[in-house]
Protein backbone atom coordinates (compact mmCIF):
# COMPACT_ATOMS: atom_id res chain seq x y z
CA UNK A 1 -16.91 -97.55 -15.28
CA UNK A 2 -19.93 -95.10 -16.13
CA UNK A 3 -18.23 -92.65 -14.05
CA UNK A 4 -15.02 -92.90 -16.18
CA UNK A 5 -16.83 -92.38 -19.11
CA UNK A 6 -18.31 -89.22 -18.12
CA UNK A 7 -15.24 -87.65 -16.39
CA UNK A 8 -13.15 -88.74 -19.61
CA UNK A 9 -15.31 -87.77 -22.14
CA UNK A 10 -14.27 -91.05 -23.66
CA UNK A 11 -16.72 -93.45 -25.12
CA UNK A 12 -17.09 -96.69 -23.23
CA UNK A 13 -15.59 -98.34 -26.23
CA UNK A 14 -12.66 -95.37 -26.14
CA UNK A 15 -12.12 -95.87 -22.53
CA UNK A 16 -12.02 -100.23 -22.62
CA UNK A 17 -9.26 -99.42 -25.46
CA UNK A 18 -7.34 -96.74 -23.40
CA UNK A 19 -7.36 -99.03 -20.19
CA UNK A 20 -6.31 -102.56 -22.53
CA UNK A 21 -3.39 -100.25 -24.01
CA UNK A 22 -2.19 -99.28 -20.27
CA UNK A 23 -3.15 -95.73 -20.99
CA UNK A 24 -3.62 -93.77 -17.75
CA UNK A 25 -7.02 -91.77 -18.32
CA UNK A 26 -7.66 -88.42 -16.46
CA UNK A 27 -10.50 -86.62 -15.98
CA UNK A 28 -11.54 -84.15 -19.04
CA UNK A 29 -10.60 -80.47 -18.52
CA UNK A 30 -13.34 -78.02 -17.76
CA UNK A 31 -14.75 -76.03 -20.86
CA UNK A 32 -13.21 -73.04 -19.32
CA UNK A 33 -9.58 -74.25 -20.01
CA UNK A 34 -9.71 -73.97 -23.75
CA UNK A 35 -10.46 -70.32 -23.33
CA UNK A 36 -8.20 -69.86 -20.60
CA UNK A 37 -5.36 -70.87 -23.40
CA UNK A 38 -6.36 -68.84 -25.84
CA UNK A 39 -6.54 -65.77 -23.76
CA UNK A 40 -2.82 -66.57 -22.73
CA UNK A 41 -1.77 -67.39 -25.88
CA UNK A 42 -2.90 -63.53 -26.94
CA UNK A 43 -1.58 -62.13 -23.87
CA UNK A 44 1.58 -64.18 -24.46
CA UNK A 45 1.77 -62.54 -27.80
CA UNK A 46 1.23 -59.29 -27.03
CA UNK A 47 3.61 -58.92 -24.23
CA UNK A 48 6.24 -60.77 -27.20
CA UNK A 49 5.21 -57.76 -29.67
CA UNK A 50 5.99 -55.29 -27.15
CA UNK A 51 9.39 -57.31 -26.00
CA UNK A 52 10.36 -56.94 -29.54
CA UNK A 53 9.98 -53.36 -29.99
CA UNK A 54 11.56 -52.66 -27.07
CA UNK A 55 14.83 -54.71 -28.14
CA UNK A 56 14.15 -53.74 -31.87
CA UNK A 57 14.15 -49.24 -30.10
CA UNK A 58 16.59 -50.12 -27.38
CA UNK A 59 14.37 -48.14 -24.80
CA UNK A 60 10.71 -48.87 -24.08
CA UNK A 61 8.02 -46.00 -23.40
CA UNK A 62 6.44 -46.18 -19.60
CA UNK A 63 3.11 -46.96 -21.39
CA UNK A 64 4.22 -49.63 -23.51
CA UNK A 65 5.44 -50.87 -19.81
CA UNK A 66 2.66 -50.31 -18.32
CA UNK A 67 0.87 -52.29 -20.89
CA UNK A 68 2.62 -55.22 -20.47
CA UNK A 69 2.25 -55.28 -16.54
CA UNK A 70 -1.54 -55.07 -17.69
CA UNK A 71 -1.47 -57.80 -19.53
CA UNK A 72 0.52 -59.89 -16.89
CA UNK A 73 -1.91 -58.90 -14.70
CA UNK A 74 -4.71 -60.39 -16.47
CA UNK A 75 -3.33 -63.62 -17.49
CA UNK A 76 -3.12 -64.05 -13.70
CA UNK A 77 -6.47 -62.91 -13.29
CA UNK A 78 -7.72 -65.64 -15.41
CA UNK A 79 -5.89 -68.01 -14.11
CA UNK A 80 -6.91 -67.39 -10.84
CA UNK A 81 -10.59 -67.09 -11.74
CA UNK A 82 -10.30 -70.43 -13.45
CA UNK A 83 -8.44 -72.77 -11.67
């Protein structure tokens, strides 16, 4: 049950409650996740900005393009790093 508690991040008291209330407990994420999301969450917006130029101009520039396959490019990078 120690174990539990330290892959949860639960409390022992947390963890008795979870397992009474049938709740399936996982293992916590790794600290990297949380800035894993945020970095996709500003990637995802930034690709969305330049999306919505594009349909707002009706053509897109090659670098605004290029910036976008940049960014794709990253996200993947990070997620690859991470996981």
């Amino acid at each position: 049950m120690k174990k539990q508690v330290e892959q949860s991040g639960l409390s022992m008291e947390g963890l008795i409650r979870s397992l009474i209330m049938g709740v399936e407990v996982h293992p916590k994420p790794p600290e990297q996740y949380a800035a894993l999301l945020q970095n996709l969450s500003a990637i995802g917006n930034n690709i969305n900005q330049i999306a919505h130029i594009a349909n707002g101009q009706k053509h897109i520039l090659p670098s605004d393009l290029d910036e976008a396959a940049k960014l794709a490019k990253e996200a993947w990078r990070l997620v690859r790093d991470t996981l």
